[in-house]
N, C-alpha and C. Protein backbone atom coordinates (compact mmCIF):
# COMPACT_ATOMS: atom_id res chain seq x y z
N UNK A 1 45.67 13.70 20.07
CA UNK A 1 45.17 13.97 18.71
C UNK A 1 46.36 14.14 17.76
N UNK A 2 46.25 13.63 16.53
CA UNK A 2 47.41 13.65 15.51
C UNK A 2 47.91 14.75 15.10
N UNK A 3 46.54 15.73 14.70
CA UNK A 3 47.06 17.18 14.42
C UNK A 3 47.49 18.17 15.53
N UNK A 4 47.55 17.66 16.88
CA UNK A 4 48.67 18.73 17.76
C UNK A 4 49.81 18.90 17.16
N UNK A 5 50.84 18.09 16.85
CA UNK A 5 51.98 18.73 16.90
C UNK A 5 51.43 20.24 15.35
N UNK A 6 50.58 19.35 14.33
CA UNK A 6 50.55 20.69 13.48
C UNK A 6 50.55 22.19 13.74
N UNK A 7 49.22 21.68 14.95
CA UNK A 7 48.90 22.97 15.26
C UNK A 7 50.13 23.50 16.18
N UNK A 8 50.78 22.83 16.81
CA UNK A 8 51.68 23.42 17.07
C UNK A 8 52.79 24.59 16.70
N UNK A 9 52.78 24.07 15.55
CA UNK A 9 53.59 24.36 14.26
C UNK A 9 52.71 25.82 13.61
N UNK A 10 51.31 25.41 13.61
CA UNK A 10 50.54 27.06 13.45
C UNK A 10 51.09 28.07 13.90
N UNK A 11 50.73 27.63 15.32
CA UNK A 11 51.20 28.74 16.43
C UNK A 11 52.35 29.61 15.89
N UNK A 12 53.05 28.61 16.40
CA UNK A 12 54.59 29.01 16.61
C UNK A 12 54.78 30.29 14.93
N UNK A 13 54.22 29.53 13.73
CA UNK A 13 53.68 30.40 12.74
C UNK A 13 53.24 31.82 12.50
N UNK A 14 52.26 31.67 13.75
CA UNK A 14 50.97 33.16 13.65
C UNK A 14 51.97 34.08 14.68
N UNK A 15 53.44 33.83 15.76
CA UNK A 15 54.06 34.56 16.27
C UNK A 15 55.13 35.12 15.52
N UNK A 16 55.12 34.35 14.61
CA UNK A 16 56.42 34.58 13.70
C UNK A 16 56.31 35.79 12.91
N UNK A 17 54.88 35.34 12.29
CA UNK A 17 54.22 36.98 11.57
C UNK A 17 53.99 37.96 12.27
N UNK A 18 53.55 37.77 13.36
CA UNK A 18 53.39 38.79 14.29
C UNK A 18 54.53 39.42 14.86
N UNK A 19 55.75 38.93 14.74
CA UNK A 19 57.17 39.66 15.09
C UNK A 19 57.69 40.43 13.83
N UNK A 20 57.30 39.54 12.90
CA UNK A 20 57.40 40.33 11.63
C UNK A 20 57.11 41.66 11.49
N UNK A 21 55.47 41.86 11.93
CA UNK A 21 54.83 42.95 11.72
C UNK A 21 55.20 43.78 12.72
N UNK A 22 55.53 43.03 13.63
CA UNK A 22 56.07 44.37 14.76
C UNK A 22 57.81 44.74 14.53
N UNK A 23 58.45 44.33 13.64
CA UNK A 23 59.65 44.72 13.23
C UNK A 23 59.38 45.50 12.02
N UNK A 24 58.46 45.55 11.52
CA UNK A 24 58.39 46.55 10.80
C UNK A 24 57.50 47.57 11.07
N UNK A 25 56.83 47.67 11.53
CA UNK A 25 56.11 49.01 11.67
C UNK A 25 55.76 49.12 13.14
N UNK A 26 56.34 48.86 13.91
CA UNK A 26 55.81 48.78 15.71
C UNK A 26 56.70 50.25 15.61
N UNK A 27 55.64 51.45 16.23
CA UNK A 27 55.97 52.34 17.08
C UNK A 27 55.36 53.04 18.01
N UNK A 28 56.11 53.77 18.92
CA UNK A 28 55.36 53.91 20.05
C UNK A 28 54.83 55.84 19.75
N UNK A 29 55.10 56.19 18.95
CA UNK A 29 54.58 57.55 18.10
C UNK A 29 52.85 57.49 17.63
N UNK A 30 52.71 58.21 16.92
CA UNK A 30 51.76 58.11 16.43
C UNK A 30 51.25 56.90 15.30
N UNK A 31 49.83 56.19 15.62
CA UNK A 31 49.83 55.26 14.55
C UNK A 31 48.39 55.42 14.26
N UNK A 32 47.94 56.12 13.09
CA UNK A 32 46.84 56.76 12.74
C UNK A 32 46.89 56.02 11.45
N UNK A 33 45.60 55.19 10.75
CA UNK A 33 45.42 54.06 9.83
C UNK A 33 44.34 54.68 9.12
N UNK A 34 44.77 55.06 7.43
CA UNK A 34 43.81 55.61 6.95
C UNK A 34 43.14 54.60 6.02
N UNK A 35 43.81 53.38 6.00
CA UNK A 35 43.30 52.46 5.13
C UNK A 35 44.46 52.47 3.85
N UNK A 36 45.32 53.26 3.74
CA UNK A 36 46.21 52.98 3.02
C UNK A 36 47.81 52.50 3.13
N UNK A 37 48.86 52.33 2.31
CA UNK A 37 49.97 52.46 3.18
C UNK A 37 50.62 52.57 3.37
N UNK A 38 50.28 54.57 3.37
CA UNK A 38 51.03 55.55 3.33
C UNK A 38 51.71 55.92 5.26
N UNK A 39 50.51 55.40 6.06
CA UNK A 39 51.19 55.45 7.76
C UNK A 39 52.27 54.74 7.44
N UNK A 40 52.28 53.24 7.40
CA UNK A 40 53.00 52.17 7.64
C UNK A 40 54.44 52.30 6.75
N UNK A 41 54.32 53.07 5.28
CA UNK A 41 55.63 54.20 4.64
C UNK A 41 56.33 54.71 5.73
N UNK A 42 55.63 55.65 5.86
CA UNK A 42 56.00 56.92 7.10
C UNK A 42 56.83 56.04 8.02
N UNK A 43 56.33 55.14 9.16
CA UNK A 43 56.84 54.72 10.00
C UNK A 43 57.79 53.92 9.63
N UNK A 44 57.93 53.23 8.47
CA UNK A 44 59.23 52.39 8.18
C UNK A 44 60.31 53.39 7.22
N UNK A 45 60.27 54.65 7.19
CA UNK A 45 60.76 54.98 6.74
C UNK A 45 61.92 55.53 7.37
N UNK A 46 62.02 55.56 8.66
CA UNK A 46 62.76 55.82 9.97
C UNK A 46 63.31 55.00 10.34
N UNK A 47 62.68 53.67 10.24
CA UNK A 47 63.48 52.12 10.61
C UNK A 47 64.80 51.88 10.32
N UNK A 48 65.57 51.41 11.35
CA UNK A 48 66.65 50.86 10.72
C UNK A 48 66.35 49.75 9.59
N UNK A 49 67.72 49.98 8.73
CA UNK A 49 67.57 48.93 7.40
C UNK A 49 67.08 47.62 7.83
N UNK A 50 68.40 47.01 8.71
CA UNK A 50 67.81 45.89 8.99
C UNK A 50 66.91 45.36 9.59
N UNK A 51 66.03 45.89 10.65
CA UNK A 51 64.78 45.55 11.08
C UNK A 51 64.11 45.83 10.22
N UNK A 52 63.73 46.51 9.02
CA UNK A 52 62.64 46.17 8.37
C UNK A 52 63.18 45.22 7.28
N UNK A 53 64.40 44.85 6.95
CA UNK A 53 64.40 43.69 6.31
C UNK A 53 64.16 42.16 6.95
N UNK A 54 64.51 42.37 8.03
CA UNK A 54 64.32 40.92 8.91
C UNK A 54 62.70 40.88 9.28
N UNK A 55 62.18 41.86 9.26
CA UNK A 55 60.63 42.06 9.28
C UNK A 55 59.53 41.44 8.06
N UNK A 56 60.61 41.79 7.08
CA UNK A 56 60.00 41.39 5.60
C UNK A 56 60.50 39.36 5.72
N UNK A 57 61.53 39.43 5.58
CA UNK A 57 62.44 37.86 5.69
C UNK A 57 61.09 37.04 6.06
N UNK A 58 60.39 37.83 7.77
CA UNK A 58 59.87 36.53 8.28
C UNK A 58 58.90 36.38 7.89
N UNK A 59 58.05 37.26 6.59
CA UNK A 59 56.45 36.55 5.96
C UNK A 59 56.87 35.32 5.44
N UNK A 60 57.85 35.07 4.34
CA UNK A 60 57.71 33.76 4.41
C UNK A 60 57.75 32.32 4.52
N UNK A 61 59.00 32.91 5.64
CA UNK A 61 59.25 31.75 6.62
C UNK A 61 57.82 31.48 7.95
N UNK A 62 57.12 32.59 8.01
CA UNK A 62 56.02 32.42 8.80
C UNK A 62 54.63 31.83 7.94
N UNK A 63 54.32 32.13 6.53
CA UNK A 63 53.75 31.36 5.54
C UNK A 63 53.82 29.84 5.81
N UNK A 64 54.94 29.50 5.62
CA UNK A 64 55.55 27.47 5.83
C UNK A 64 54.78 27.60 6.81
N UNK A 65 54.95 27.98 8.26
CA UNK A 65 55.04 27.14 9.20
C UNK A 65 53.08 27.29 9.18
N UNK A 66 52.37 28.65 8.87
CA UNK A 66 51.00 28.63 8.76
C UNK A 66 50.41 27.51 8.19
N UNK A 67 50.87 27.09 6.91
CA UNK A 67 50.57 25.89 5.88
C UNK A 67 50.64 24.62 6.97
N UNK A 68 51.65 24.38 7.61
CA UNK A 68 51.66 23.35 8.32
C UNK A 68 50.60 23.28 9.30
N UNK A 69 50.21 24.28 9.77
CA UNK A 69 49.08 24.26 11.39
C UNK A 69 47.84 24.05 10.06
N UNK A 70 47.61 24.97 9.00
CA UNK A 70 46.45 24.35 8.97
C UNK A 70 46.26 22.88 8.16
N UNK A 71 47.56 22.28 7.74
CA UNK A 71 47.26 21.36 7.51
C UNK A 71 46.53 20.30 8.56
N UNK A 72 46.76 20.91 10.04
CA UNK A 72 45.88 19.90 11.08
C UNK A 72 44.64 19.90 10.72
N UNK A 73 44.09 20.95 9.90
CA UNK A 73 42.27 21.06 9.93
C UNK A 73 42.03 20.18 9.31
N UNK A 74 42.77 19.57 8.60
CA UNK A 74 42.57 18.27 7.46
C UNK A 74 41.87 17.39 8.63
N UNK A 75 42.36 17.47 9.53
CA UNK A 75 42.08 15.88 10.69
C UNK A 75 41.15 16.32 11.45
N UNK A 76 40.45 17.45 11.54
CA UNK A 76 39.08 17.75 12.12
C UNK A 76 37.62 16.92 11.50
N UNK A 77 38.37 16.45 10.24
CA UNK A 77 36.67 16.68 10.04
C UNK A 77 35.91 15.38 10.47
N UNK A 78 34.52 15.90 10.16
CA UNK A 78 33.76 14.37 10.85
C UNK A 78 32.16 14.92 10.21
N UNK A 79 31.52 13.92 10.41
CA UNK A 79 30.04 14.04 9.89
C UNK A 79 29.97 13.82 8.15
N UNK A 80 28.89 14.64 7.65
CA UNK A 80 28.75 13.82 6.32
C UNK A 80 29.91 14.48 5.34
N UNK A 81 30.11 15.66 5.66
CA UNK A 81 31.22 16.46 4.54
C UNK A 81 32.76 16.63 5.51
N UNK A 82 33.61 15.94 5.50
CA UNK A 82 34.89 15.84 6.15
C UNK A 82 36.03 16.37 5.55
N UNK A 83 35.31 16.01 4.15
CA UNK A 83 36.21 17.11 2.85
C UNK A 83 36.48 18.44 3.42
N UNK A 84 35.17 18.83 4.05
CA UNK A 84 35.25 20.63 3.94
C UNK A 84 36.04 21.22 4.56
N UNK A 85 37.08 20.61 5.47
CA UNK A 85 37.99 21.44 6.26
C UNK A 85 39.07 21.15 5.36
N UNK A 86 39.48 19.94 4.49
CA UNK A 86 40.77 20.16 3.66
C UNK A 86 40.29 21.40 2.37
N UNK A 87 39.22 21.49 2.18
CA UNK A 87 38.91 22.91 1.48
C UNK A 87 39.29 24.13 2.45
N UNK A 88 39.11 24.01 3.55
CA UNK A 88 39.77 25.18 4.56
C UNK A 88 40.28 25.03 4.44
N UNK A 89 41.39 24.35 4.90
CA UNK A 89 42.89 23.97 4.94
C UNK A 89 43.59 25.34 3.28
N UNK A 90 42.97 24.45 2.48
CA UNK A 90 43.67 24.75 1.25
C UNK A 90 43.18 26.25 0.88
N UNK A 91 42.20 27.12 1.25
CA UNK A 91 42.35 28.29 1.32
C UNK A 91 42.58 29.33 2.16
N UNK A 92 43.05 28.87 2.94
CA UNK A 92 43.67 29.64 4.28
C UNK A 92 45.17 29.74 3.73
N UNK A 93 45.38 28.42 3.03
CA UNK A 93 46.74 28.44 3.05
C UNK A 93 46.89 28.78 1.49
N UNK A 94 46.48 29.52 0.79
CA UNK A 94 46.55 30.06 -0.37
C UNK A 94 46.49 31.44 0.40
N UNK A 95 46.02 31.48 0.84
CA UNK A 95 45.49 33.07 1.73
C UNK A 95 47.20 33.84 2.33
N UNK A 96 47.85 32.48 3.13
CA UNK A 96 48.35 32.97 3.83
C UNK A 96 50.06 32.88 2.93
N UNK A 97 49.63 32.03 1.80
CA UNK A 97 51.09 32.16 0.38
C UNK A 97 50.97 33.68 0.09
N UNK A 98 50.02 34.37 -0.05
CA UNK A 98 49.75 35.26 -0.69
C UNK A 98 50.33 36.36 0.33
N UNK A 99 49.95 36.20 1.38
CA UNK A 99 50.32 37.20 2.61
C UNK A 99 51.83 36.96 2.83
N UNK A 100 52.39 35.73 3.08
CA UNK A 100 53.90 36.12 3.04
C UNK A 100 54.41 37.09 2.12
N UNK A 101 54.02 36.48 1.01
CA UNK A 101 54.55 37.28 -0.14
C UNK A 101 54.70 38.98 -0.08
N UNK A 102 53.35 39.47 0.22
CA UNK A 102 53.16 40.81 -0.08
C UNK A 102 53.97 41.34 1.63
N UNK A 103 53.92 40.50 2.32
CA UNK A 103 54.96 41.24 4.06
C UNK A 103 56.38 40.91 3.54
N UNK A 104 56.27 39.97 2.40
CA UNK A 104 57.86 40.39 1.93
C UNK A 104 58.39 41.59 0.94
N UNK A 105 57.17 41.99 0.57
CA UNK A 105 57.68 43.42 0.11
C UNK A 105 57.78 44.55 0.63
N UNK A 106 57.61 44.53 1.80
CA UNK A 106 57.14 46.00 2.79
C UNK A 106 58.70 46.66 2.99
N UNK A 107 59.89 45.98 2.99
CA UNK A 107 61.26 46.70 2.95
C UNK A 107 60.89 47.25 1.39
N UNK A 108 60.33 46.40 0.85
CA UNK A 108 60.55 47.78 -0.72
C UNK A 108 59.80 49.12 -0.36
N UNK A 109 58.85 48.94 0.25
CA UNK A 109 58.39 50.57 0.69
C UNK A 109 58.67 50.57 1.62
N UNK A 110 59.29 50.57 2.19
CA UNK A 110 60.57 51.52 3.18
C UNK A 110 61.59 52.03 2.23
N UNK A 111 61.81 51.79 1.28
CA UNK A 111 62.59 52.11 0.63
C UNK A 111 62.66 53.09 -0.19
N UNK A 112 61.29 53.16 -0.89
CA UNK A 112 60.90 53.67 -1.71
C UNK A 112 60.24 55.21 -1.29
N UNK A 113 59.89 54.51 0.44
CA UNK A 113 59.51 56.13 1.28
C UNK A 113 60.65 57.00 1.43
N UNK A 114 61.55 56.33 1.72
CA UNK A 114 62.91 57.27 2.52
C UNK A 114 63.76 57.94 1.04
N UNK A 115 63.20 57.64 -0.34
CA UNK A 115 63.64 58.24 -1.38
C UNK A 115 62.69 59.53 -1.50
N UNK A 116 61.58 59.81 -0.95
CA UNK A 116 60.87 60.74 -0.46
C UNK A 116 60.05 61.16 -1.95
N UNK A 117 59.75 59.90 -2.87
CA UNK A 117 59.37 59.84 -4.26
C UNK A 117 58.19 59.34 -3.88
N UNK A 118 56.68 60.29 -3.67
CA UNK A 118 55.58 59.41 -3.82
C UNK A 118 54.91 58.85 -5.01
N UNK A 119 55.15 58.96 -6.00
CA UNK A 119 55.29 58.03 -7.19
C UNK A 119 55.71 56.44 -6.73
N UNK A 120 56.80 56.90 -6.64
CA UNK A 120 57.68 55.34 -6.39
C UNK A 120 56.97 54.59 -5.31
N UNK A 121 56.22 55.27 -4.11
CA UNK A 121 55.71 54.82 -2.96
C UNK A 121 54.18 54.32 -3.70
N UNK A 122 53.81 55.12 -4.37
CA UNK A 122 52.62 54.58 -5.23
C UNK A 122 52.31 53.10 -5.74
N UNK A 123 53.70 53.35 -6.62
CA UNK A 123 53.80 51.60 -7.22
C UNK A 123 53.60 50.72 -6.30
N UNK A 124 54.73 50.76 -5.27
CA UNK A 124 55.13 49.75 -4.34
C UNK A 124 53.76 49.03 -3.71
N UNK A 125 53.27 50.33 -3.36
CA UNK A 125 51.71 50.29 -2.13
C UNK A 125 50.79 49.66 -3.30
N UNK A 126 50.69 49.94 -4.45
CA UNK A 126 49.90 49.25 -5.78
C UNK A 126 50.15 47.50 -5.32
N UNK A 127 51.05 47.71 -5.66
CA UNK A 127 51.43 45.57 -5.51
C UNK A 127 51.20 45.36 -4.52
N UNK A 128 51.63 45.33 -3.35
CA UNK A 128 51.07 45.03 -1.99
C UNK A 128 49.75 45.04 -1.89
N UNK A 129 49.14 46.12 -2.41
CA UNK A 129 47.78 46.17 -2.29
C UNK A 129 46.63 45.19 -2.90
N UNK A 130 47.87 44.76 -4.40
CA UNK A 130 46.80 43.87 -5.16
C UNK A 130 47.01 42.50 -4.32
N UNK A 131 48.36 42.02 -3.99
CA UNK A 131 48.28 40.50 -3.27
C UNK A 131 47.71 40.26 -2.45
N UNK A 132 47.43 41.44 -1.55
CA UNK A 132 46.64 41.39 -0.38
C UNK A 132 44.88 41.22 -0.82
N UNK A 133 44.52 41.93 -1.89
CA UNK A 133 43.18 41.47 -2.27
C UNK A 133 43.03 40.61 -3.14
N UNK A 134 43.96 39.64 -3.62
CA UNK A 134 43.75 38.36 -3.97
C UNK A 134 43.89 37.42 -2.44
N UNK A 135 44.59 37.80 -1.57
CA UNK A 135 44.27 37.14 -0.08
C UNK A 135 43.18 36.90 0.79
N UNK A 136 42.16 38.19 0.26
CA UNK A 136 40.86 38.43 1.12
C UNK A 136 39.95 37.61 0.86
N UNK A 137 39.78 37.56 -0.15
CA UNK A 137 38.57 36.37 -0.51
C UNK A 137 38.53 35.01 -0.18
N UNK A 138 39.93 34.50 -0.28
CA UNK A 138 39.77 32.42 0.18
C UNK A 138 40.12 32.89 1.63
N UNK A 139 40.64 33.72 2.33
CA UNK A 139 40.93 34.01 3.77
C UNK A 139 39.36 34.04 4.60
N UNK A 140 38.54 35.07 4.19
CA UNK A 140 37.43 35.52 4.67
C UNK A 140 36.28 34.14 4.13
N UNK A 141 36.87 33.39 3.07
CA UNK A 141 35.56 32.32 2.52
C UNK A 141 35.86 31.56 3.49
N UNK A 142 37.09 31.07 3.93
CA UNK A 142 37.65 30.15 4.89
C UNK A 142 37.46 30.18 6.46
N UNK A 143 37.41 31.33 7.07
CA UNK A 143 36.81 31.87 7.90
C UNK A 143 35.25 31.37 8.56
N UNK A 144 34.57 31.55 7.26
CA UNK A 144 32.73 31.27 7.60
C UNK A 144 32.38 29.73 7.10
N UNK A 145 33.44 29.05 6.13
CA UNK A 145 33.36 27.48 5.85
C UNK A 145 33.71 27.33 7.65
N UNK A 146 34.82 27.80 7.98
CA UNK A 146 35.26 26.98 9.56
C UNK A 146 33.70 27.27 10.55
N UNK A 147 33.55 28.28 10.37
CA UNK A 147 32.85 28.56 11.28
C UNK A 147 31.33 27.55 11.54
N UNK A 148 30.77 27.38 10.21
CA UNK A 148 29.65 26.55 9.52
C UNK A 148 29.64 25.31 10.08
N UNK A 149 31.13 24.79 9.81
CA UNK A 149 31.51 23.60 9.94
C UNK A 149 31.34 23.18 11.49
N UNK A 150 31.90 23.89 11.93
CA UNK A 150 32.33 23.90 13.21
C UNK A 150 30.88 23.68 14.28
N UNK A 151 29.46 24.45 13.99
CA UNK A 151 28.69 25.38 13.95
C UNK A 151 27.66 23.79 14.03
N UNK A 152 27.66 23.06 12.82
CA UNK A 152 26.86 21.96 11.62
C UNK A 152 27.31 20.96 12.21
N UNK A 153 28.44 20.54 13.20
CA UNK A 153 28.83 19.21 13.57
C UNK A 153 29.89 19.00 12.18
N UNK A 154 29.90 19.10 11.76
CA UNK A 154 31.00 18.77 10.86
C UNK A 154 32.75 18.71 11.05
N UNK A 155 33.04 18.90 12.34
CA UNK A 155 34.19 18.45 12.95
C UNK A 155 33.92 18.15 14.02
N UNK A 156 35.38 17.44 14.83
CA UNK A 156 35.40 17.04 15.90
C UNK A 156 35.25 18.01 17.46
N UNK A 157 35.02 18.91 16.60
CA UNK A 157 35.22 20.31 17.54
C UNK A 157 33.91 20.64 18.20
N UNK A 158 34.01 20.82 19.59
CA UNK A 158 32.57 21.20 20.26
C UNK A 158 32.03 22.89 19.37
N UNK A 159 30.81 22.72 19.54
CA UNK A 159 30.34 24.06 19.18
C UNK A 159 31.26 25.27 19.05
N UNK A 160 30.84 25.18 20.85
CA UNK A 160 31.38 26.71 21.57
C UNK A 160 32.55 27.01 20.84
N UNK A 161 33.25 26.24 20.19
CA UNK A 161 34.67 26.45 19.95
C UNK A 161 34.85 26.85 18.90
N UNK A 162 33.62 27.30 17.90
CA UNK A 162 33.69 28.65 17.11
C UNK A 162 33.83 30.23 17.73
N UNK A 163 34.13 29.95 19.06
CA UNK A 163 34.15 31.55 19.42
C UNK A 163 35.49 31.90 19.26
N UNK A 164 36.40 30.98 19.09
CA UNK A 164 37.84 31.07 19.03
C UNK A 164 38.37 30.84 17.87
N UNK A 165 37.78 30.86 16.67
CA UNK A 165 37.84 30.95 15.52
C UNK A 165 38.37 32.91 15.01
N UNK A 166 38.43 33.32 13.52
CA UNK A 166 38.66 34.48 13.19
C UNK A 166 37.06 35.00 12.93
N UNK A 167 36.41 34.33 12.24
CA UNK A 167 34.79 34.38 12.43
C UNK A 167 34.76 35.02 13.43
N UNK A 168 34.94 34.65 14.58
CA UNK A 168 34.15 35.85 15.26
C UNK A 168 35.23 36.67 15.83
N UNK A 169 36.52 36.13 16.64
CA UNK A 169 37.59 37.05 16.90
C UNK A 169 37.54 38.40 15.97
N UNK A 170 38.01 38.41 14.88
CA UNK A 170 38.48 39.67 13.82
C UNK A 170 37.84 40.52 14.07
N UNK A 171 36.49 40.49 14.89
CA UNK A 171 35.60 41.75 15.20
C UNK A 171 36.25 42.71 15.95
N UNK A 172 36.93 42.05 17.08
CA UNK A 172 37.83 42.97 17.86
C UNK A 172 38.99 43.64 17.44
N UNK A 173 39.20 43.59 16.37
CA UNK A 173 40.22 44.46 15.79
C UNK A 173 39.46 45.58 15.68
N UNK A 174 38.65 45.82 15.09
CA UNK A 174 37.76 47.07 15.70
C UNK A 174 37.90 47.70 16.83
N UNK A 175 37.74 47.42 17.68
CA UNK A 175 37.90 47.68 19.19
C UNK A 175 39.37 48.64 19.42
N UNK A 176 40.24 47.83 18.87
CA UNK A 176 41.78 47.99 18.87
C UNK A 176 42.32 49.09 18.47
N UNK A 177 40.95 49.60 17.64
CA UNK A 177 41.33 51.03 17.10
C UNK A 177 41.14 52.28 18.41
N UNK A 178 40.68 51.39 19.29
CA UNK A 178 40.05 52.85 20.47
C UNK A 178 41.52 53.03 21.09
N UNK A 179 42.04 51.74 21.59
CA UNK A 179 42.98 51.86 22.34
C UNK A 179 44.20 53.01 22.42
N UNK A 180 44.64 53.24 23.47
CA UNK A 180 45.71 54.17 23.35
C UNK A 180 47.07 53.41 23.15
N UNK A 181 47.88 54.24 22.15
CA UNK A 181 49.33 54.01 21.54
C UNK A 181 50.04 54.14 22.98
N UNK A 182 51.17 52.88 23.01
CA UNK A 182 51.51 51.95 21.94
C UNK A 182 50.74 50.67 21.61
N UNK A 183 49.52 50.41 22.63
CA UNK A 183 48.54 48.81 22.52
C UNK A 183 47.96 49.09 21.29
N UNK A 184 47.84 50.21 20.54
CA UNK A 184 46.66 50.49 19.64
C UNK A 184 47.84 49.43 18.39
N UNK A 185 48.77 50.15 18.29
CA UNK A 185 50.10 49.35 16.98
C UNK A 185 50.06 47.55 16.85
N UNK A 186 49.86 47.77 18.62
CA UNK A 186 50.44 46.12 19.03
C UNK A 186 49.15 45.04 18.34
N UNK A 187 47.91 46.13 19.06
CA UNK A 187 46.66 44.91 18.66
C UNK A 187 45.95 44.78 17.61
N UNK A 188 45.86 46.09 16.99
CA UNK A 188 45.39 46.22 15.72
C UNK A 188 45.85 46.38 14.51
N UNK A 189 47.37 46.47 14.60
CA UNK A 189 48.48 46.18 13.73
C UNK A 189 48.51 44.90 13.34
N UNK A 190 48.83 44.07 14.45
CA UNK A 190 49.10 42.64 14.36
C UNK A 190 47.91 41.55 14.56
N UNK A 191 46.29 42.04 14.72
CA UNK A 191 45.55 41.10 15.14
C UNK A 191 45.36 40.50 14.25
N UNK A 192 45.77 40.35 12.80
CA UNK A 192 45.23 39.37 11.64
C UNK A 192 46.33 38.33 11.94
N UNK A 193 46.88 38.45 12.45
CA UNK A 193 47.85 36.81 12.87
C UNK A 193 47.48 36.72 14.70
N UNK A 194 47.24 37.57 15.51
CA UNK A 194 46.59 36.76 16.66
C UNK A 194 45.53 35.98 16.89
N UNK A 195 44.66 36.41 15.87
CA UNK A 195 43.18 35.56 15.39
C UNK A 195 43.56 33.90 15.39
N UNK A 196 44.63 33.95 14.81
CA UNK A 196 44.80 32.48 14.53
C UNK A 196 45.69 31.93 15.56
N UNK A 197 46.77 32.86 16.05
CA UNK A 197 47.28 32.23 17.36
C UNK A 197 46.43 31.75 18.44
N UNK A 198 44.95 32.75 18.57
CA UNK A 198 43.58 32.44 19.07
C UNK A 198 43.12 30.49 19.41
N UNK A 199 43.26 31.11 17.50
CA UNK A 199 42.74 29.76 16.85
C UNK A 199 43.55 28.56 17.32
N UNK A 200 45.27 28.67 16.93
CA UNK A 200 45.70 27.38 16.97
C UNK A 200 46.10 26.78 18.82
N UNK A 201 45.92 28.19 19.35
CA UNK A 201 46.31 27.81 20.94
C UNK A 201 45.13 27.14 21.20
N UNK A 202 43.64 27.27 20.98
CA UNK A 202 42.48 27.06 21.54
C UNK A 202 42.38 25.15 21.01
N UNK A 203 42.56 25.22 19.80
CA UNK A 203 42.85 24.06 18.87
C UNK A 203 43.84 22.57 19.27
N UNK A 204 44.65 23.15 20.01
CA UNK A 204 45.87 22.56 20.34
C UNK A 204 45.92 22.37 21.89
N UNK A 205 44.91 23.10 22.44
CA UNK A 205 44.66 22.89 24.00
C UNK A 205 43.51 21.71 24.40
N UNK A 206 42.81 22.26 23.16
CA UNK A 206 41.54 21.16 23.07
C UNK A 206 42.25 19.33 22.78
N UNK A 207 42.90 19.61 22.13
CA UNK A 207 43.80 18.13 21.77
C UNK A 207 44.46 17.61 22.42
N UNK A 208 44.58 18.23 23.72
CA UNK A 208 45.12 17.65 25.17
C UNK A 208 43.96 16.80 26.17
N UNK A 209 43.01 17.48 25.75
CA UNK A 209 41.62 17.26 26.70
C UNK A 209 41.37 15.92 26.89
């Protein structure tokens, strides 16, 4: 299939972020998530400099390589609407411009924590917070278009093979919250980029078949 090597290129993508996120806030202490991000302060505020800058570096060098895997969805499609996966394509990957961006600011709050100014930690967590909810919407629309699609015959993709989608994966991040520290950091820290490592390993295995 043409789009393996892309998805290849996903992959290799959704690990990149995921090293990211575990260079910046992976610890084996306490990791208690109130929905804000004031934990993820706290814990990078202890970090050495440079791991949380090389943490930040890799959103968006891990962005590129995301853009590239889903450019494979372009080559899924099939049936009467074939368009609809380069509409995935193109909001996943607006989704995931947006997400480099804001994991490239997370050394600014580390920064801004260890000045021990929650004002200043205010701002920081403000911007992060807004890029990230301009991310949610074409991420999560993109999500249930794949799933539909997938679902409708509208790609080349057998059914079943919406189970390996974020559609239904992301549920288990839930789960991730039971776990005991340090798996609790590892899986539910980082499962918004294993979803898709999910995705592009399942994707890219199938294209061997």
């Amino acid at each position: 299939m043409p789009a393996a090597p892309f998805f290849a290129i996903g992959l290799v993508g959704s690990l990149v972020m995921f090293a990211g996120d575990m260079l910046l806030y992976f610890t084996p202490g306490a990791y208690d998530m109130d929905g804000t991000l004031y934990p993820y302060a706290q814990i990078m505020r202890n970090l050495p400099k440079g791991r949380v800058r090389l943490g930040g570096l890799l959103g968006p060098v891990a962005a590129f390589l995301y853009i590239v895997g889903f450019a494979g969805l372009s080559m899924l499609g099939a049936g009467e609407f074939p368009w609809l996966m380069w509409v995935i394509a193109a909001l996943l990957s607006l989704a995931l411009i947006c997400g480099g961006s804001y994991h490239a600011q997370y050394p600014y709050l580390a920064i801004a924590a260890r000045t021990g100014d929650d004002t200043l930690v205010d701002q920081v967590a403000d911007n992060i917070m807004a890029l990230q909810r301009i991310a949610t919407l074409p991420m999560y629309a993109a999500f249930v278009l794949l799933g539909i699609a997938i679902i409708a015959g509208q790609t080349i993709l057998p059914q079943w093979m919406v189970v390996c989608t974020p559609i239904v994966t992301s549920f288990l991040g839930f789960a991730w919250l039971r776990v005991p520290q340090p798996a609790r950091c590892v899986l539910f820290g980082g499962w918004s980029n294993l979803v898709f490592t999910i995705m592009f390993a399942a994707m890219l295995a199938f294209s061997f078949v």
